[in-house]
PDB file of N, CA and C in Angstrom:
ATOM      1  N   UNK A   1      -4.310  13.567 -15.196  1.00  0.00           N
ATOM      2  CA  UNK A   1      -3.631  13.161 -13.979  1.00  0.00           C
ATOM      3  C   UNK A   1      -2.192  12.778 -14.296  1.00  0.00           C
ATOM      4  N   UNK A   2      -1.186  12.923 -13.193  1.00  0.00           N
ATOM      5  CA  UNK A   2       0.112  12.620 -13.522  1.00  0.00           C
ATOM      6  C   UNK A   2       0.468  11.541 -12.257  1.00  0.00           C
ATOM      7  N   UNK A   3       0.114  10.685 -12.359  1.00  0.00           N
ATOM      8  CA  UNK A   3       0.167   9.830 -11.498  1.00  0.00           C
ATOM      9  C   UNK A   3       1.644   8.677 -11.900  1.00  0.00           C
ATOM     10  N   UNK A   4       2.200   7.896 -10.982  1.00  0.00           N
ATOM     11  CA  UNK A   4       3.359   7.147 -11.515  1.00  0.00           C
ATOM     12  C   UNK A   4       2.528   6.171 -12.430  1.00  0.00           C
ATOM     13  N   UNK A   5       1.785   5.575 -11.890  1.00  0.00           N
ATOM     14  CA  UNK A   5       0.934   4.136 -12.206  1.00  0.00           C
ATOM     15  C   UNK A   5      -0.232   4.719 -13.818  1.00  0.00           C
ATOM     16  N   UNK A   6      -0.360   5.724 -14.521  1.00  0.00           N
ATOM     17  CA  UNK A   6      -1.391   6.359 -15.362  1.00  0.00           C
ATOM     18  C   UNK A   6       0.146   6.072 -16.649  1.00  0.00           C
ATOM     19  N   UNK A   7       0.982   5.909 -16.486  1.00  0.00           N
ATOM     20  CA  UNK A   7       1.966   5.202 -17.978  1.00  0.00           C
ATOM     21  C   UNK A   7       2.284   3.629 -18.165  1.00  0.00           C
ATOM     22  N   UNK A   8       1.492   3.020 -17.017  1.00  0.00           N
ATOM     23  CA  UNK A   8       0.792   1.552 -17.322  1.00  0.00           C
ATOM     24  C   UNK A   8      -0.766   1.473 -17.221  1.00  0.00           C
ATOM     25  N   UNK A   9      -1.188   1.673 -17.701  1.00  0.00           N
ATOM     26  CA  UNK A   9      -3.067   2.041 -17.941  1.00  0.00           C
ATOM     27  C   UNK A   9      -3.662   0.572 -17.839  1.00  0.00           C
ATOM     28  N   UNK A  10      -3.118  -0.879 -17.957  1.00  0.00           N
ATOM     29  CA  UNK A  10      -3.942  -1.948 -17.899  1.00  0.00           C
ATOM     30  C   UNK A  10      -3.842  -1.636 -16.389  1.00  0.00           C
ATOM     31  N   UNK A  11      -2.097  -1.580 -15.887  1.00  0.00           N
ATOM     32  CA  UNK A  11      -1.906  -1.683 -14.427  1.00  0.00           C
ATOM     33  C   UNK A  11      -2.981  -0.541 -13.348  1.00  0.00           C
ATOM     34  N   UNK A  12      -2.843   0.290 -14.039  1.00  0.00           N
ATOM     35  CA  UNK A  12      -3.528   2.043 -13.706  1.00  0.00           C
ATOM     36  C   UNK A  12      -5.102   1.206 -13.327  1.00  0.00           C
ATOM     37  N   UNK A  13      -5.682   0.605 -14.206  1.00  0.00           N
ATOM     38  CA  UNK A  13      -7.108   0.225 -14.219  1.00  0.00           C
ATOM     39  C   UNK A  13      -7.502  -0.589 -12.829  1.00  0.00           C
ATOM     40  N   UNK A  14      -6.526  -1.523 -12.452  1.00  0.00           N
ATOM     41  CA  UNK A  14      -6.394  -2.329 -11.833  1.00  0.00           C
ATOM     42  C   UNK A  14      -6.031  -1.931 -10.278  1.00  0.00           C
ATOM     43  N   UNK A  15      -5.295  -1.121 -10.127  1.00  0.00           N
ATOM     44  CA  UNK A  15      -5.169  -0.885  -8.833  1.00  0.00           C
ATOM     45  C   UNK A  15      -6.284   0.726  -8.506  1.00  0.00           C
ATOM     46  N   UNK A  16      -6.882   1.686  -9.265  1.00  0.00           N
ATOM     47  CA  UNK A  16      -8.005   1.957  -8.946  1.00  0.00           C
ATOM     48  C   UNK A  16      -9.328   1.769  -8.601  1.00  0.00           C
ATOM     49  N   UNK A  17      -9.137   0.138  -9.168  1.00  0.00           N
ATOM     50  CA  UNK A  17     -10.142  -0.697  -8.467  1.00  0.00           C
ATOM     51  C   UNK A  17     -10.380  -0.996  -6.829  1.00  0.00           C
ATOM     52  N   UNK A  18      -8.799  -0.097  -6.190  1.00  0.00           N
ATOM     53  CA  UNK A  18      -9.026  -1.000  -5.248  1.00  0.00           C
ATOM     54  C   UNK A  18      -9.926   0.501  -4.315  1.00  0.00           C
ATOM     55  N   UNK A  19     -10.016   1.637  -4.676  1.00  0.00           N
ATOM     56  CA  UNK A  19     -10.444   2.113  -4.203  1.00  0.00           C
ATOM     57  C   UNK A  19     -12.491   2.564  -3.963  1.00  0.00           C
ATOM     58  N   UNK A  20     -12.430   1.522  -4.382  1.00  0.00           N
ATOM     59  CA  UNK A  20     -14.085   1.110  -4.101  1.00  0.00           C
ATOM     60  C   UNK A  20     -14.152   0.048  -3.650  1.00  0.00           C
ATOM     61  N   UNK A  21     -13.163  -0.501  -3.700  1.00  0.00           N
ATOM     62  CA  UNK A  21     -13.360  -2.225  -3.462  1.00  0.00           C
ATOM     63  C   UNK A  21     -13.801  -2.624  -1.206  1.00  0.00           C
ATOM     64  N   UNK A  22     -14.271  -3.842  -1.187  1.00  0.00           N
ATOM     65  CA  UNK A  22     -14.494  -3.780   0.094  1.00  0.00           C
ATOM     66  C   UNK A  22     -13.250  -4.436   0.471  1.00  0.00           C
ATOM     67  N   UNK A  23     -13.091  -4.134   1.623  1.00  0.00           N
ATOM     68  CA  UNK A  23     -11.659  -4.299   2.562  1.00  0.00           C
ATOM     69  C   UNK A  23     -12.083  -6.111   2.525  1.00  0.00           C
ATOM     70  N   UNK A  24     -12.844  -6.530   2.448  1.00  0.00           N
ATOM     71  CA  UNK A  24     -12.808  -8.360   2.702  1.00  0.00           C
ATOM     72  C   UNK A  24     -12.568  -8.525   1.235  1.00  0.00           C
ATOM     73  N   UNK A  25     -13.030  -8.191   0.582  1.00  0.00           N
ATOM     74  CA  UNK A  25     -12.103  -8.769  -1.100  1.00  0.00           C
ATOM     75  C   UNK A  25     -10.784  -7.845  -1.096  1.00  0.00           C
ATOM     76  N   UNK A  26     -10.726  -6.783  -0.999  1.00  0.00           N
ATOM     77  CA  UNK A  26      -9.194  -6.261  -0.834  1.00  0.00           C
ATOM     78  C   UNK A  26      -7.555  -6.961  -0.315  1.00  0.00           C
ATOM     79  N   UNK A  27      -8.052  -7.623   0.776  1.00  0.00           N
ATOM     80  CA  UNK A  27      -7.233  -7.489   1.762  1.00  0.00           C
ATOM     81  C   UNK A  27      -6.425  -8.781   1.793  1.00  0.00           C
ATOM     82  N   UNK A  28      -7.001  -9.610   0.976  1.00  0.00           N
ATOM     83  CA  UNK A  28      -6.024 -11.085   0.531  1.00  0.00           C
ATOM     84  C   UNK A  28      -6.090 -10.657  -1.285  1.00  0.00           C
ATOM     85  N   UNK A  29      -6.135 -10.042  -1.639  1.00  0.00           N
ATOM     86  CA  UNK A  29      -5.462  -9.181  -3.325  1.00  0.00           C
ATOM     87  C   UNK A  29      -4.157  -8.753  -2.975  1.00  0.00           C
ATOM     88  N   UNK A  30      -3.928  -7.712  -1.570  1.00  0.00           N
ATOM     89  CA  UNK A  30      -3.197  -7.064  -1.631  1.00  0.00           C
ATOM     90  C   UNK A  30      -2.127  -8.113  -0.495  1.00  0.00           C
ATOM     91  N   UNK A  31      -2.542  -8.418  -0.438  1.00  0.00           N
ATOM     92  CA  UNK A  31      -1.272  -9.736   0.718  1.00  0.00           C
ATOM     93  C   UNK A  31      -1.128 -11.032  -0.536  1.00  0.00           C
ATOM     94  N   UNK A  32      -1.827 -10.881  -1.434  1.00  0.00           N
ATOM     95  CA  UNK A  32      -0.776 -11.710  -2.494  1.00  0.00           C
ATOM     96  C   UNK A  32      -0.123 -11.139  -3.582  1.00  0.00           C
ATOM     97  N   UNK A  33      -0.064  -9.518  -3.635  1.00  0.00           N
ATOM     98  CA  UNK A  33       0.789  -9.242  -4.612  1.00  0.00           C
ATOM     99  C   UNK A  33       2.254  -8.803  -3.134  1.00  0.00           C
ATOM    100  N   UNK A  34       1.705  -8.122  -2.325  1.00  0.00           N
ATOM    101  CA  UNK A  34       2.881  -8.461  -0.895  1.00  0.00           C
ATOM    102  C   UNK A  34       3.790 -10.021  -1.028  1.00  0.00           C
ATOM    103  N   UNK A  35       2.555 -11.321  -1.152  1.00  0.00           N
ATOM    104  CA  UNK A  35       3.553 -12.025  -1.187  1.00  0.00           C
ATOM    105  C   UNK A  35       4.440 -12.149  -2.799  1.00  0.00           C
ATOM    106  N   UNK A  36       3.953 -11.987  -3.543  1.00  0.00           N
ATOM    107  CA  UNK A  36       4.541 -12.096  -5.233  1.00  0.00           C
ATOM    108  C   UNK A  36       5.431 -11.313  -5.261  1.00  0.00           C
ATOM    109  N   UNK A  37       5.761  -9.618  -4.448  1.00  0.00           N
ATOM    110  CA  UNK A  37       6.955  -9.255  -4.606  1.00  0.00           C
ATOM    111  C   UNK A  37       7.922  -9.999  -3.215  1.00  0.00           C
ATOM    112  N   UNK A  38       7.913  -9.813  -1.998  1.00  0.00           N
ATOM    113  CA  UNK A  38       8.101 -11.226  -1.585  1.00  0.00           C
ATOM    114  C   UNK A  38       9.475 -12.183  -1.953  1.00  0.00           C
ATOM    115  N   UNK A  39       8.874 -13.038  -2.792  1.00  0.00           N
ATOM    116  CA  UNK A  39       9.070 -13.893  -3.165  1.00  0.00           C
ATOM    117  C   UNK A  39      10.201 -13.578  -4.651  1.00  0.00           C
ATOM    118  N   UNK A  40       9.978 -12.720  -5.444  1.00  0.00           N
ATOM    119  CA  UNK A  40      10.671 -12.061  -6.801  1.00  0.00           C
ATOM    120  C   UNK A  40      11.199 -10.742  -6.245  1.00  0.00           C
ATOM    121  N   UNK A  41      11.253 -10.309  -5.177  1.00  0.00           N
ATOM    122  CA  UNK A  41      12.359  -9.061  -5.013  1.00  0.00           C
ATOM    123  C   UNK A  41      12.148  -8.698  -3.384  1.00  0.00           C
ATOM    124  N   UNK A  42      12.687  -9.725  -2.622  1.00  0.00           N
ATOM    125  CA  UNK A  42      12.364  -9.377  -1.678  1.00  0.00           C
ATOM    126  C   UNK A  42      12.817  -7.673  -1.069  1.00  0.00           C
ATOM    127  N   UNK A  43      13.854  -6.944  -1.501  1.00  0.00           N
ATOM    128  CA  UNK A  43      14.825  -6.111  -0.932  1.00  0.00           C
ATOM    129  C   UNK A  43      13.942  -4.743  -1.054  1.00  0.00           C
ATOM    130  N   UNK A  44      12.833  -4.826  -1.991  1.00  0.00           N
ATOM    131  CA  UNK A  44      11.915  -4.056  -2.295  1.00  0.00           C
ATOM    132  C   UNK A  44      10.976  -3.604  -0.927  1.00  0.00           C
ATOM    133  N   UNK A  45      11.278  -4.808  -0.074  1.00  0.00           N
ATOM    134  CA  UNK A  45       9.922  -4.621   0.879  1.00  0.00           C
ATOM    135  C   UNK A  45      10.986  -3.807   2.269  1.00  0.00           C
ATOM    136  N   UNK A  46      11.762  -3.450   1.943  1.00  0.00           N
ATOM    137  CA  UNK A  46      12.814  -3.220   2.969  1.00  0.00           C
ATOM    138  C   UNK A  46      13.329  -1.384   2.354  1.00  0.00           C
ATOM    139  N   UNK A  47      12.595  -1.025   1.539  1.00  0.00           N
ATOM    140  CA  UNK A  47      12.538   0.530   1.063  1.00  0.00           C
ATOM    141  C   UNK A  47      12.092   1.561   2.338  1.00  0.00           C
ATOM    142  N   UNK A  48      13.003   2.566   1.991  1.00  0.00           N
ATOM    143  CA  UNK A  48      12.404   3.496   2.336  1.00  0.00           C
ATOM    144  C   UNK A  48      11.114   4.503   1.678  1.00  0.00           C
ATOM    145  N   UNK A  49      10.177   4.251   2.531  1.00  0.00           N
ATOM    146  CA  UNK A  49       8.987   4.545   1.955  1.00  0.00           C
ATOM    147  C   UNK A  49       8.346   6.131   2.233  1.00  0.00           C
ATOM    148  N   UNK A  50       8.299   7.140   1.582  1.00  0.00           N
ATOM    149  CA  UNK A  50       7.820   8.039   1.787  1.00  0.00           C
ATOM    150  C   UNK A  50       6.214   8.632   2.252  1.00  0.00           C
ATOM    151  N   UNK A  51       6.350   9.288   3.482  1.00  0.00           N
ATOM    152  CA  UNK A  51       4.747   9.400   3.933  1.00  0.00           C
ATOM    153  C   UNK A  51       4.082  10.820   4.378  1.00  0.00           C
ATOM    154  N   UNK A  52       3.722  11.184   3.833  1.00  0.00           N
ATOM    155  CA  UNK A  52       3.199  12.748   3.953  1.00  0.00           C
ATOM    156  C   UNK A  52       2.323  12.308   4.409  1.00  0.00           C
ATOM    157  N   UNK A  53       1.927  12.741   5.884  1.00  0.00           N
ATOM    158  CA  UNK A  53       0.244  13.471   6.125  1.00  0.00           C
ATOM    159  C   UNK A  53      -0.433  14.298   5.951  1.00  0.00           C
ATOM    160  N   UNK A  54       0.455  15.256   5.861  1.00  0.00           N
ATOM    161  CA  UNK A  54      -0.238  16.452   5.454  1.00  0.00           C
ATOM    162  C   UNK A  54      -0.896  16.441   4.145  1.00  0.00           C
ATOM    163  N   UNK A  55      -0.689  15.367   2.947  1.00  0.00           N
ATOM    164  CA  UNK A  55      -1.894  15.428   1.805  1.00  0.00           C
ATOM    165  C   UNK A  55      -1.711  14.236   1.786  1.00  0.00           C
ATOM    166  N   UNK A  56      -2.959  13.592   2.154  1.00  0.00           N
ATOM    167  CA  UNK A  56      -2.943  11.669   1.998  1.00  0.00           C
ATOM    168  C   UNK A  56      -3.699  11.426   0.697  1.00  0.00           C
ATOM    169  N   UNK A  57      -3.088  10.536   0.143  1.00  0.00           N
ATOM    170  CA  UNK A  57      -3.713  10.407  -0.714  1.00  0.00           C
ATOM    171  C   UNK A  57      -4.659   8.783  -0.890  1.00  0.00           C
ATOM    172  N   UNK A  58      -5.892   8.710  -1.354  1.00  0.00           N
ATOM    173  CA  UNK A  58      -6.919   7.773  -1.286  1.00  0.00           C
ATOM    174  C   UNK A  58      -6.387   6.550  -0.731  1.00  0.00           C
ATOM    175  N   UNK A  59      -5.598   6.125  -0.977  1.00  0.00           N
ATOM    176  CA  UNK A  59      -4.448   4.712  -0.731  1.00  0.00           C
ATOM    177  C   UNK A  59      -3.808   4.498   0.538  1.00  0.00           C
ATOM    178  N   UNK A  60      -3.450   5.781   0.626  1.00  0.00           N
ATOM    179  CA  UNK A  60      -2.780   6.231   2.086  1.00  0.00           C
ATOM    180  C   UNK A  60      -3.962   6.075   3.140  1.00  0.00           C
ATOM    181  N   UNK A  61      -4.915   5.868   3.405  1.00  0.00           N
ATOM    182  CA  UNK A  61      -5.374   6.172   4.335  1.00  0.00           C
ATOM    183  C   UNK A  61      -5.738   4.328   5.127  1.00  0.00           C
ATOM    184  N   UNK A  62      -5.117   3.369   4.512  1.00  0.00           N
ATOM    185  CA  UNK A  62      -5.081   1.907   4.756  1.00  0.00           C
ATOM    186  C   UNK A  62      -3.661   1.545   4.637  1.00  0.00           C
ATOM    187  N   UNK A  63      -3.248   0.847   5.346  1.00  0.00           N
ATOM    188  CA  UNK A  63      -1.594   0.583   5.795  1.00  0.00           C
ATOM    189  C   UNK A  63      -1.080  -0.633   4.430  1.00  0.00           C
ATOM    190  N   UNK A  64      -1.920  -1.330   4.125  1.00  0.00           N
ATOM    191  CA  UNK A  64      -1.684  -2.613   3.073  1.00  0.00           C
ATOM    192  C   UNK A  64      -1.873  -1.707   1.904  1.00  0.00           C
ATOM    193  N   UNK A  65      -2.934  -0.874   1.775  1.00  0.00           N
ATOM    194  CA  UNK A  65      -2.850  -0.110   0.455  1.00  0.00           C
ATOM    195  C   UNK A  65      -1.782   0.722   0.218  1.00  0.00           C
ATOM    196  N   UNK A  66      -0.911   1.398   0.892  1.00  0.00           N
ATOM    197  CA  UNK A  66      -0.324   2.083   1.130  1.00  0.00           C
ATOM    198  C   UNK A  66       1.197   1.354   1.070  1.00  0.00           C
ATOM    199  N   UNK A  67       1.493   0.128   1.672  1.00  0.00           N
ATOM    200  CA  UNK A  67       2.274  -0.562   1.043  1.00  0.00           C
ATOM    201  C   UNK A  67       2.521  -0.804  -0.606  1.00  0.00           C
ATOM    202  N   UNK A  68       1.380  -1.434  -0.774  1.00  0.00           N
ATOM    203  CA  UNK A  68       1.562  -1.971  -2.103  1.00  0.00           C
ATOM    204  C   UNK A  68       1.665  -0.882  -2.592  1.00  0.00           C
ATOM    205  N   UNK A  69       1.447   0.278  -2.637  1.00  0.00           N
ATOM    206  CA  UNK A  69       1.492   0.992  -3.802  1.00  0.00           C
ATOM    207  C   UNK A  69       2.594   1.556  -3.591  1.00  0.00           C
ATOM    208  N   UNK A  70       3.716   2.166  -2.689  1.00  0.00           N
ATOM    209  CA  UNK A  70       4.654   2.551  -2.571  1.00  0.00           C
ATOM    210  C   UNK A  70       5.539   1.507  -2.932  1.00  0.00           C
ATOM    211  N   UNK A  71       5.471   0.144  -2.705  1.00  0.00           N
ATOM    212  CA  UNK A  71       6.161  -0.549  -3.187  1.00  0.00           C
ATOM    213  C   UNK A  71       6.611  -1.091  -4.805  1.00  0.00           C
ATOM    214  N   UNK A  72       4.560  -0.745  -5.096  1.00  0.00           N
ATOM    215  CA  UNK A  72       5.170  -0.799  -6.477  1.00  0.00           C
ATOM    216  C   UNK A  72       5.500   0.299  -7.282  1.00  0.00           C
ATOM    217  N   UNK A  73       5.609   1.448  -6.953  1.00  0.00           N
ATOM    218  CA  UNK A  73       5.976   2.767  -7.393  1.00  0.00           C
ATOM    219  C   UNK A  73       7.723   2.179  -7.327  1.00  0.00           C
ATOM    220  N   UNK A  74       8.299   1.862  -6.494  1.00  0.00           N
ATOM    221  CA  UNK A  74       9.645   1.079  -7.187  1.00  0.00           C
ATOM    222  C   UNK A  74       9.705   0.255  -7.864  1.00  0.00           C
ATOM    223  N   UNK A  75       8.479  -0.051  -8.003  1.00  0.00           N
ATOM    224  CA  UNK A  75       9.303  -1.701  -8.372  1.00  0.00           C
ATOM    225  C   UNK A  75       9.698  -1.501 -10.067  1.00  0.00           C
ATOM    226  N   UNK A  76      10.252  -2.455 -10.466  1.00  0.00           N
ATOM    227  CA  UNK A  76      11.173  -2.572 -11.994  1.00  0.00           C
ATOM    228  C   UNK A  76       9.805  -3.213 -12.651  1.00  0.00           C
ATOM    229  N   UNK A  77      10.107  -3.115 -13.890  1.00  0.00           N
ATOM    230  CA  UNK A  77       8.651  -3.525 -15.347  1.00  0.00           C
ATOM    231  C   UNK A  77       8.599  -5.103 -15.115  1.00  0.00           C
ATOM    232  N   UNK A  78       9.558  -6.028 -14.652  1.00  0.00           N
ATOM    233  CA  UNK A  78       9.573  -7.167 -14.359  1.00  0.00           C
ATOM    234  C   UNK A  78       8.097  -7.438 -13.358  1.00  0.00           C
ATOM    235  N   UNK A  79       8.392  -6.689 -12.138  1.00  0.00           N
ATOM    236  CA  UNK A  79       7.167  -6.930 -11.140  1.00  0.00           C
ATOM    237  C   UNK A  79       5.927  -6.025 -11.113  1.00  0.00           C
ATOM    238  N   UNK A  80       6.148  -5.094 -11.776  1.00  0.00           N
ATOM    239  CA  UNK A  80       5.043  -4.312 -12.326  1.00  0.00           C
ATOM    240  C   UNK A  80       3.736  -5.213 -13.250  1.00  0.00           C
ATOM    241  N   UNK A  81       4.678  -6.002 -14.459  1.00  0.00           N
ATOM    242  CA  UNK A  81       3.861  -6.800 -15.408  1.00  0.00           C
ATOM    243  C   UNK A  81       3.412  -8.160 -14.574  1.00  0.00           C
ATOM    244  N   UNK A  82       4.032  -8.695 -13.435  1.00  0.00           N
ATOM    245  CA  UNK A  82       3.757  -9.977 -12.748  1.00  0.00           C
ATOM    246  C   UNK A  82       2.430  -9.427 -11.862  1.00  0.00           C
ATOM    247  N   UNK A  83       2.945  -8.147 -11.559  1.00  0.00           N
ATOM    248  CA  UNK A  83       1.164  -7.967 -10.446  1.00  0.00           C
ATOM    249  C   UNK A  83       0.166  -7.689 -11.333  1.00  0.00           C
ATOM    250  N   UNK A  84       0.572  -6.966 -12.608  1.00  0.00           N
ATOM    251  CA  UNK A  84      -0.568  -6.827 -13.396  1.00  0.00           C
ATOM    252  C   UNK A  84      -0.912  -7.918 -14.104  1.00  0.00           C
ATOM    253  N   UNK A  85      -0.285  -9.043 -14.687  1.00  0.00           N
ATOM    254  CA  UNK A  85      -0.851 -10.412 -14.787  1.00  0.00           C
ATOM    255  C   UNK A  85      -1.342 -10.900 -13.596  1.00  0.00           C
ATOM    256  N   UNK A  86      -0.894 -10.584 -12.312  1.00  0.00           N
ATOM    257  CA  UNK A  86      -1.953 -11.580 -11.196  1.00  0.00           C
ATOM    258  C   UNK A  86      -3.749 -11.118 -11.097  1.00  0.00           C
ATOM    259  N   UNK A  87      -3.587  -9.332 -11.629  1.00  0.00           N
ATOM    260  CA  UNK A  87      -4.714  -8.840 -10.899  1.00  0.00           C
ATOM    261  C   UNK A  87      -5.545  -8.722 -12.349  1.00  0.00           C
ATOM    262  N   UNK A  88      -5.112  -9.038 -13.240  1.00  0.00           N
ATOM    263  CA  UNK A  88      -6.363  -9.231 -14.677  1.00  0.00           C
ATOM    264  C   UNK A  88      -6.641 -10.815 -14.780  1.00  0.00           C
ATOM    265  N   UNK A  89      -5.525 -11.797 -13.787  1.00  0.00           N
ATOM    266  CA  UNK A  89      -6.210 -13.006 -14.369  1.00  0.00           C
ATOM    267  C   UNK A  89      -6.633 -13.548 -12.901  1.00  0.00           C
ATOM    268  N   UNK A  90      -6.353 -13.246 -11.927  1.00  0.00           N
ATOM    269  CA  UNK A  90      -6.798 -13.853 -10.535  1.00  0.00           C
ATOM    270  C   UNK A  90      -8.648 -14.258 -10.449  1.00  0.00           C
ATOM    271  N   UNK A  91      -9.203 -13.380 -11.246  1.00  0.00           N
ATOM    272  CA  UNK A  91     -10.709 -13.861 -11.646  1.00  0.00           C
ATOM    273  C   UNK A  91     -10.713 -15.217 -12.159  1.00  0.00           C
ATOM    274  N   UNK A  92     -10.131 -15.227 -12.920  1.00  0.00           N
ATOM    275  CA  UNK A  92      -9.828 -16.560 -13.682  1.00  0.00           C
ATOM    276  C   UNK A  92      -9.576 -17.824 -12.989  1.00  0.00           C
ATOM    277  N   UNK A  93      -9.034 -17.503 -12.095  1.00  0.00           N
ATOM    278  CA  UNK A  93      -8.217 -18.528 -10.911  1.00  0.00           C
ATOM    279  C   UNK A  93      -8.919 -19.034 -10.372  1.00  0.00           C
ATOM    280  N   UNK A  94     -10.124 -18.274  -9.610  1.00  0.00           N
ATOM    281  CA  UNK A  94     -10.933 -18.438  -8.283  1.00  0.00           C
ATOM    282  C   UNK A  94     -12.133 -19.808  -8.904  1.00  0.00           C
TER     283      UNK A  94
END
């Protein structure tokens, strides 16, 4: 696969999770890495975001999934490594 997110493989692991995952554990994961970029880059959330229908892809087909991941397809190694520290230790947290 040539995916953006498959040349960070902890990160890669982590957000393929979300595609089994149920929308009630999903859906406050993905509204706190929304708020974590947010908060460390807001100007990010103000992108122009690219959207094909004509081939959706697994992510695309939920508006929050579809955020986050376009968002972090920009984002810099700074907020890349902050969501991937939230989403390997947020177990930890709870």
């Amino acid at each position: 696969m040539n995916r953006w997110y498959d040349k960070r493989p902890r990160l890669g692991k982590r957000l393929d999770e979300f595609k089994e995952m149920d929308q009630k554990i999903r859906e406050p994961i993905l509204n706190e890495i929304i708020g974590l970029v947010k908060k460390n880059k807001p100007k990010l959330l103000n992108s122009d975001f690219r959207f094909d229908s004509f081939r959706l892809r697994w992510y695309e087909h939920d508006p929050h999934l579809w955020l986050v991941f376009n968002i972090l397809q920009l984002a810099d190694v700074a907020i890349l490594e902050l969501v991937e520290y939230y989403l390997e230790n947020r177990r930890l947290v709870r």
